[in-house]
PDB file of N, CA and C in Angstrom:
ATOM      1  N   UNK A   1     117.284 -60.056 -33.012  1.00  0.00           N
ATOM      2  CA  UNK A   1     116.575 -61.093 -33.740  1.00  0.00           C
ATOM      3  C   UNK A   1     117.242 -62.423 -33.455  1.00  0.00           C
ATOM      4  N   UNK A   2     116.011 -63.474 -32.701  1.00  0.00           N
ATOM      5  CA  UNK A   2     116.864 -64.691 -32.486  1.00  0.00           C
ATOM      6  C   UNK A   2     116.451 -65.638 -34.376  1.00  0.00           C
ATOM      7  N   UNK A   3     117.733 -66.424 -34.582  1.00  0.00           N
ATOM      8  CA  UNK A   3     117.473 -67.467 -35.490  1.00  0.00           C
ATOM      9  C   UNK A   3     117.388 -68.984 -34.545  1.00  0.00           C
ATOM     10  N   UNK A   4     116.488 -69.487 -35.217  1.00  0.00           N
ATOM     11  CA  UNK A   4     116.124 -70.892 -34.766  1.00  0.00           C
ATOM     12  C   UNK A   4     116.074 -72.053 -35.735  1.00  0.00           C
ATOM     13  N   UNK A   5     116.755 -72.666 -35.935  1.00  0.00           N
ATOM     14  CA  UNK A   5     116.632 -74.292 -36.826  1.00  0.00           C
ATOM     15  C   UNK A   5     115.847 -74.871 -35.821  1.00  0.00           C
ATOM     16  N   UNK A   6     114.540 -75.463 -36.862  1.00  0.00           N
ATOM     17  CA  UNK A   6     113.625 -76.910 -36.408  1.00  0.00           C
ATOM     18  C   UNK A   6     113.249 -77.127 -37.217  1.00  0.00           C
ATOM     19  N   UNK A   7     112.356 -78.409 -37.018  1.00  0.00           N
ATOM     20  CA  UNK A   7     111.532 -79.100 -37.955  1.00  0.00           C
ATOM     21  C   UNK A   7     110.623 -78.589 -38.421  1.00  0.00           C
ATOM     22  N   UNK A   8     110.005 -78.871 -39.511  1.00  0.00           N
ATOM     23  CA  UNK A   8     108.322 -78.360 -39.806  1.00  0.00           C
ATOM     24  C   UNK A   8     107.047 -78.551 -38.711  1.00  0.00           C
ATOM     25  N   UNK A   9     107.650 -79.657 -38.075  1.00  0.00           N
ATOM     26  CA  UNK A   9     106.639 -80.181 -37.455  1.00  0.00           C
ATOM     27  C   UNK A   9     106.697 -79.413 -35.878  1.00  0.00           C
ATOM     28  N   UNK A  10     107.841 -79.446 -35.080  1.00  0.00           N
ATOM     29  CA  UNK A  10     108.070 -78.775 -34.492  1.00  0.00           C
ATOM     30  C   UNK A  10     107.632 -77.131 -34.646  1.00  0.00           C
ATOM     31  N   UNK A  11     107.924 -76.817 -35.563  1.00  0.00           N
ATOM     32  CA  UNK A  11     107.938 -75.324 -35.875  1.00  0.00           C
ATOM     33  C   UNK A  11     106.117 -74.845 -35.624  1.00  0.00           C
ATOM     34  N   UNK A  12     104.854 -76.100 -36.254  1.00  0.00           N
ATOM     35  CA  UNK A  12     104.280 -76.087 -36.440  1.00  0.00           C
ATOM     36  C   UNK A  12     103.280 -76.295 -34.756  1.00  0.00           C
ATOM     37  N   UNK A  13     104.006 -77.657 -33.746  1.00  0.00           N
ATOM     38  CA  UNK A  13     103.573 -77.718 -32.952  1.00  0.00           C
ATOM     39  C   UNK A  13     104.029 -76.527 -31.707  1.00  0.00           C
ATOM     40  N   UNK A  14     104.903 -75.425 -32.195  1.00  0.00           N
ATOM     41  CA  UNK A  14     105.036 -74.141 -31.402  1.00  0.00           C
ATOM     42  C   UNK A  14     104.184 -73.348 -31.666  1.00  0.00           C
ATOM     43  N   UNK A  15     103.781 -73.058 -33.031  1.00  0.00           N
ATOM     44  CA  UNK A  15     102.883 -71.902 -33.387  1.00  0.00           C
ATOM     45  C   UNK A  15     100.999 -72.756 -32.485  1.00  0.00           C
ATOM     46  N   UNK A  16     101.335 -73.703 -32.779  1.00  0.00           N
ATOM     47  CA  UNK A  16      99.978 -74.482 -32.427  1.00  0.00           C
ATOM     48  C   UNK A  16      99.429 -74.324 -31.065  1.00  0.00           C
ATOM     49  N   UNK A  17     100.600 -73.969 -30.177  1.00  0.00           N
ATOM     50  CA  UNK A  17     100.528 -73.741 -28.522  1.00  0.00           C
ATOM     51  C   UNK A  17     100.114 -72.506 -28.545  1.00  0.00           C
ATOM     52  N   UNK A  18     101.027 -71.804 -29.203  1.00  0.00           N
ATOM     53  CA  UNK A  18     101.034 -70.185 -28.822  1.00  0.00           C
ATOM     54  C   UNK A  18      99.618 -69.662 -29.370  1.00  0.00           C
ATOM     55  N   UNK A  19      98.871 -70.047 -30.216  1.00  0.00           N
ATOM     56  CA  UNK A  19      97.665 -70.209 -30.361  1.00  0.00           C
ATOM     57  C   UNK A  19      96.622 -70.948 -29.269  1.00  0.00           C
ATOM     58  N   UNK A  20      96.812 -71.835 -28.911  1.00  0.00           N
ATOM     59  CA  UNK A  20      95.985 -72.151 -27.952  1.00  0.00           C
ATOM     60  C   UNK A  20      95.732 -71.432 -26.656  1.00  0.00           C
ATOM     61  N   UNK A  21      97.229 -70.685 -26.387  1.00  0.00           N
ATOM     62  CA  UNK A  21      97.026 -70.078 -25.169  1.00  0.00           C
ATOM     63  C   UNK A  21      96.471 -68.900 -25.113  1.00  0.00           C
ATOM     64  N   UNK A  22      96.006 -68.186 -26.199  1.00  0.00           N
ATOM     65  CA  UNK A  22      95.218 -67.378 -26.367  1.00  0.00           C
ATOM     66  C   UNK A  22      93.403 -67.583 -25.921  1.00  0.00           C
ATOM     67  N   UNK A  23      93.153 -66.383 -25.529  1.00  0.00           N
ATOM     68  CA  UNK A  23      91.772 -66.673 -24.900  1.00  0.00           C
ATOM     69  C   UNK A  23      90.625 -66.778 -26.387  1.00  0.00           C
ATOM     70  N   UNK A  24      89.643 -66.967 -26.531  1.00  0.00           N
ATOM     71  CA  UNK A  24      88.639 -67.188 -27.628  1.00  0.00           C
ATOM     72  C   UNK A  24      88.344 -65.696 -28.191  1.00  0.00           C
ATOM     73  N   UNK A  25      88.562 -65.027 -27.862  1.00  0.00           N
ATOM     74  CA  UNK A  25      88.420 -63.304 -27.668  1.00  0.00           C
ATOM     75  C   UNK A  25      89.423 -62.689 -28.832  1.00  0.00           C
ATOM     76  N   UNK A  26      90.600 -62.947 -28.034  1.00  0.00           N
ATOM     77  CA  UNK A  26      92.340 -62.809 -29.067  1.00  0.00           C
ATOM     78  C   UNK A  26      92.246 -63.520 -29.747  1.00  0.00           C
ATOM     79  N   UNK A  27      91.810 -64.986 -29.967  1.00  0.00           N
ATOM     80  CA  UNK A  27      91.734 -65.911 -31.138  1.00  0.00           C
ATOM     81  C   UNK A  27      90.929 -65.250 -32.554  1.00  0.00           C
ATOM     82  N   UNK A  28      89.774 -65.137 -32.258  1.00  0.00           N
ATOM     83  CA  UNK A  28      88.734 -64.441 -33.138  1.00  0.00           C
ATOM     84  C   UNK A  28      89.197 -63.144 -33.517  1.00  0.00           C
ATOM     85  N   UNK A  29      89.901 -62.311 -32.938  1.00  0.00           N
ATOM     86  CA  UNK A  29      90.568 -61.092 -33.311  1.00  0.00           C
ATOM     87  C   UNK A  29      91.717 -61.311 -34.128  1.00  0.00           C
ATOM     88  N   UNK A  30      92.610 -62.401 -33.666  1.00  0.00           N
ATOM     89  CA  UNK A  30      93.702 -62.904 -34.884  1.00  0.00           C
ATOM     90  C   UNK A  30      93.231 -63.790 -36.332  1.00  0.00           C
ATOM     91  N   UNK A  31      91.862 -63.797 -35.793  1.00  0.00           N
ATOM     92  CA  UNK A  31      91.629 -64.736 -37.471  1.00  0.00           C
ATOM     93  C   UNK A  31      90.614 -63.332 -38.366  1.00  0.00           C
ATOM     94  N   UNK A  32      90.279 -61.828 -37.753  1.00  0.00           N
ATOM     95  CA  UNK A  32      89.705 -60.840 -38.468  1.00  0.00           C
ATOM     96  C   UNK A  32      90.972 -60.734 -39.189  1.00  0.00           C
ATOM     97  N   UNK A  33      92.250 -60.162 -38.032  1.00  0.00           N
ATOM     98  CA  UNK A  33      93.415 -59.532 -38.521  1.00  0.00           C
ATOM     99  C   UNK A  33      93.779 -60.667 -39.763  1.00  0.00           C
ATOM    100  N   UNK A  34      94.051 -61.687 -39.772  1.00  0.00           N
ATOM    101  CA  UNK A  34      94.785 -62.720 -41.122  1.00  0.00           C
ATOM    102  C   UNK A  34      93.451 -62.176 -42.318  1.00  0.00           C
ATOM    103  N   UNK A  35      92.045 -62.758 -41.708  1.00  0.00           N
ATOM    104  CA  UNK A  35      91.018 -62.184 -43.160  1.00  0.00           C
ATOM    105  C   UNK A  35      91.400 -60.740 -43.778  1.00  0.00           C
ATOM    106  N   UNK A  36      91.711 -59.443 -43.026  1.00  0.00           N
ATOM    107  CA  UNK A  36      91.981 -58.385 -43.580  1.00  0.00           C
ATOM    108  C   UNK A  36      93.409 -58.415 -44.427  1.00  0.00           C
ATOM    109  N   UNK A  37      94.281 -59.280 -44.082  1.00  0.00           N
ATOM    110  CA  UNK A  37      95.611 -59.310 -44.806  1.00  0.00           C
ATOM    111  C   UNK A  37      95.226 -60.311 -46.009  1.00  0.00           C
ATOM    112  N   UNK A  38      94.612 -61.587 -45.682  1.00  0.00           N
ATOM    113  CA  UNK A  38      94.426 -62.183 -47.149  1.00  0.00           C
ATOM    114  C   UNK A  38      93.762 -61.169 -48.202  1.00  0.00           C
ATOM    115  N   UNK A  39      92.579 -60.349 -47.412  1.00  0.00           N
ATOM    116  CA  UNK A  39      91.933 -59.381 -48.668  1.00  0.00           C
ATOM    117  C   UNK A  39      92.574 -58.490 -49.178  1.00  0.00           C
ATOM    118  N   UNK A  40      94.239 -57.821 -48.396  1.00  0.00           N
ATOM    119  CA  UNK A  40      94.766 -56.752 -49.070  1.00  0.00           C
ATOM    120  C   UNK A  40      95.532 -57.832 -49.999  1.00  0.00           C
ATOM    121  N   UNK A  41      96.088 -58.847 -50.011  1.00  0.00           N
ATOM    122  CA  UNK A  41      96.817 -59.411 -50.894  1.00  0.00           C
ATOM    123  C   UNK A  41      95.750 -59.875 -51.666  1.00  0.00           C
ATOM    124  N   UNK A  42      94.612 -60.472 -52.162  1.00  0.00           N
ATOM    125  CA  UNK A  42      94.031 -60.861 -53.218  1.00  0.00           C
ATOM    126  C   UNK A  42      93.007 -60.343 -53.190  1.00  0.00           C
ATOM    127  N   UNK A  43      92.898 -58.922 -53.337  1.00  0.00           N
ATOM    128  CA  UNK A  43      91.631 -57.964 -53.328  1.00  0.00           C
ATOM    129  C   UNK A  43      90.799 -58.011 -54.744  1.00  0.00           C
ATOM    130  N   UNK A  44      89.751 -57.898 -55.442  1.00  0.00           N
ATOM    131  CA  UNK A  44      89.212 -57.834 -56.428  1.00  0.00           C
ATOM    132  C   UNK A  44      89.775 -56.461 -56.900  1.00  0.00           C
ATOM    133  N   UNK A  45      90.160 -56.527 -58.226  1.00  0.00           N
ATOM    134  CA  UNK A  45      90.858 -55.648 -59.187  1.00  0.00           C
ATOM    135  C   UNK A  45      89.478 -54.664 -59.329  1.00  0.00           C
ATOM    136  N   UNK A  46      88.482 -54.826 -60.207  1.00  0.00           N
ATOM    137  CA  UNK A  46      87.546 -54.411 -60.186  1.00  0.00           C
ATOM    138  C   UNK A  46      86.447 -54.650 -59.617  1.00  0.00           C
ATOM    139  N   UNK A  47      85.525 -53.758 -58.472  1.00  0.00           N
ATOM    140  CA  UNK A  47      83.747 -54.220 -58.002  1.00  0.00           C
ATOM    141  C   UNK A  47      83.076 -53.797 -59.023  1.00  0.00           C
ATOM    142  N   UNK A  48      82.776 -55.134 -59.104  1.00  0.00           N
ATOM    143  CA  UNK A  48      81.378 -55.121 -60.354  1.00  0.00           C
ATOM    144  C   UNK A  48      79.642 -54.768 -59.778  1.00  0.00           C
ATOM    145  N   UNK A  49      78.982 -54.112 -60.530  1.00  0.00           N
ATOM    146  CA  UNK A  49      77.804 -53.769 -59.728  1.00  0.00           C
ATOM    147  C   UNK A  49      76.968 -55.177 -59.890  1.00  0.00           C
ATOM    148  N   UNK A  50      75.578 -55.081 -58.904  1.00  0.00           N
ATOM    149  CA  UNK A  50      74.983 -56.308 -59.320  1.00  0.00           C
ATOM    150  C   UNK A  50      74.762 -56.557 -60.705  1.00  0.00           C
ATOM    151  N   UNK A  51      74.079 -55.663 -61.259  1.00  0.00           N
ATOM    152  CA  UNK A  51      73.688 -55.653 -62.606  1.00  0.00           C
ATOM    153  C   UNK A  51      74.925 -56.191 -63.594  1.00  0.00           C
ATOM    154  N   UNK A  52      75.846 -55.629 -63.776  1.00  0.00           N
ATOM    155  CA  UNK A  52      77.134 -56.450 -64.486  1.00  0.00           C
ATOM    156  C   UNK A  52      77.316 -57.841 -64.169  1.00  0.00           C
ATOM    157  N   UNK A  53      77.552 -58.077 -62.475  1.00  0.00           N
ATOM    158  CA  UNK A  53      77.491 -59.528 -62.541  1.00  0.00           C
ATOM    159  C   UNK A  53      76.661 -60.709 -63.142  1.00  0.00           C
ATOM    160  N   UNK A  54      75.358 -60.095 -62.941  1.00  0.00           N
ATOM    161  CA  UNK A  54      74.203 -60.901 -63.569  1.00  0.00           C
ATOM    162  C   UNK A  54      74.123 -60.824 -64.644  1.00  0.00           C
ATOM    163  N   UNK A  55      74.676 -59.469 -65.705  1.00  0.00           N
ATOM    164  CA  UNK A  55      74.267 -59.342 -66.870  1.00  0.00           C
ATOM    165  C   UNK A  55      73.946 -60.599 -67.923  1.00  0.00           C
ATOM    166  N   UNK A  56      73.393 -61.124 -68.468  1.00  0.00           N
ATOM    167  CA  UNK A  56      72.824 -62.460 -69.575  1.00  0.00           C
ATOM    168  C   UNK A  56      72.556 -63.318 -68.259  1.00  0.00           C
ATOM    169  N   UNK A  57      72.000 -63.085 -67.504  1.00  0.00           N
ATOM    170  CA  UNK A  57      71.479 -64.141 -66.802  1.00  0.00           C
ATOM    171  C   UNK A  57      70.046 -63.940 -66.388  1.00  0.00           C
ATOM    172  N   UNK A  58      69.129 -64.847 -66.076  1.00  0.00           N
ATOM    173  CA  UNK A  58      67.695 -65.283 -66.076  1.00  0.00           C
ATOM    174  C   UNK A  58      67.722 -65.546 -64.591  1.00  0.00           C
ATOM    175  N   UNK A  59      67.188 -64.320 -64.304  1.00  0.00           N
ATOM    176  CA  UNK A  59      66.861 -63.712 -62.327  1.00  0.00           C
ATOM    177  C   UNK A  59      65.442 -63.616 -62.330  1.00  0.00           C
ATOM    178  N   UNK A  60      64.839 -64.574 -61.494  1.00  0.00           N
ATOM    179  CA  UNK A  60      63.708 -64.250 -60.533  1.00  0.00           C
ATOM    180  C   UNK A  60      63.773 -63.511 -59.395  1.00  0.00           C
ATOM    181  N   UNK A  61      62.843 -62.371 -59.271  1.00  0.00           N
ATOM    182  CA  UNK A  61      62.940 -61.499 -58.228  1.00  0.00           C
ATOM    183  C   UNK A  61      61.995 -61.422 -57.412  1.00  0.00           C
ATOM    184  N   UNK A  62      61.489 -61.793 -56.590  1.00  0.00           N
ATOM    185  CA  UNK A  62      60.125 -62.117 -56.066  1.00  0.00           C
ATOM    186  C   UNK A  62      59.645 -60.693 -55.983  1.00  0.00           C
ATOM    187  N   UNK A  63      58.414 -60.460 -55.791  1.00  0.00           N
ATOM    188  CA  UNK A  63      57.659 -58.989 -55.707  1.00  0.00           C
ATOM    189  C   UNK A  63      58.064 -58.028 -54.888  1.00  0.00           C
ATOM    190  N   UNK A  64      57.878 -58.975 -54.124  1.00  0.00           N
ATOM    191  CA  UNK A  64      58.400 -58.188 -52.490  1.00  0.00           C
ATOM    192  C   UNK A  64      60.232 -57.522 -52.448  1.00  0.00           C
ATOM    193  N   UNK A  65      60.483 -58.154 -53.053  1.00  0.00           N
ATOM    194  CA  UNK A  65      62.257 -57.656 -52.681  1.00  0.00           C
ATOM    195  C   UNK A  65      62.506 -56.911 -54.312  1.00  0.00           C
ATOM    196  N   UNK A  66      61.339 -57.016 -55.080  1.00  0.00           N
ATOM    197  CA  UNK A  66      61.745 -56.386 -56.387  1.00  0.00           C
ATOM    198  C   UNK A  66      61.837 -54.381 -56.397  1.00  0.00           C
ATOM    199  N   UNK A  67      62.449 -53.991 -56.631  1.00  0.00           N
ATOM    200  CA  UNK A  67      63.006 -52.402 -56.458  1.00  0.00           C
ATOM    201  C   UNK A  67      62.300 -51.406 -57.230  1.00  0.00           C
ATOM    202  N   UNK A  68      61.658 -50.303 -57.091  1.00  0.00           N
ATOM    203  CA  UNK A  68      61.250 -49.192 -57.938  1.00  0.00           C
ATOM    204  C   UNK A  68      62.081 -48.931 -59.165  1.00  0.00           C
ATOM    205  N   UNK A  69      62.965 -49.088 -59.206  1.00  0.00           N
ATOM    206  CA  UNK A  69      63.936 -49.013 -60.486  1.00  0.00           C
ATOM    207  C   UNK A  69      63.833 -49.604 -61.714  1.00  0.00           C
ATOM    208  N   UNK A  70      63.242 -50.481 -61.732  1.00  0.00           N
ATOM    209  CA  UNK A  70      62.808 -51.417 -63.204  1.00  0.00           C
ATOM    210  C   UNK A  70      63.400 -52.602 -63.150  1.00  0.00           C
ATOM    211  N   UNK A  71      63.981 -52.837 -62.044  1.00  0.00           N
ATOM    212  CA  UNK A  71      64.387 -54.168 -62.737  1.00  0.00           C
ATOM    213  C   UNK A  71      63.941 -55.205 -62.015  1.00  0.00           C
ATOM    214  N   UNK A  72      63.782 -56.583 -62.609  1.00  0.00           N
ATOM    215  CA  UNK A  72      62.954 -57.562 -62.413  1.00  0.00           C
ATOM    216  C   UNK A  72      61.696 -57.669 -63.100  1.00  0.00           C
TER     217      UNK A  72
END
């Protein structure tokens, strides 16, 4: 393990390269990989169904997208 002292700015215009030199391909694949790590760190505690979310709220459902189930 190397240690390195620099600046913020420095530190910032290294990561900034090493990013660029990546093709658009690896880029888009490193920004899935960061979205999947932000979602394991601030994942929703509980999934709420639609119905809970909306519950006391005043939903128009147009005909066409309205469901055999009753609601709307």
């Amino acid at each position: 393990m190397e240690v390195k002292f620099q600046s913020k700015a420095e530190s910032k215009r290294q990561q900034q390269e090493a990013f660029l030199k990546l093709s658009g391909e690896e880029r888009f694949l490193q920004f899935l990989k960061l979205s999947r790590r932000i979602n394991k760190l601030f994942s929703p505690k509980d999934e709420l169904s639609f119905e809970e979310r909306n519950k006391g709220n005043f939903l128009l459902i147009h005909k066409d997208l309205q469901q055999d189930g009753g609601m709307g």
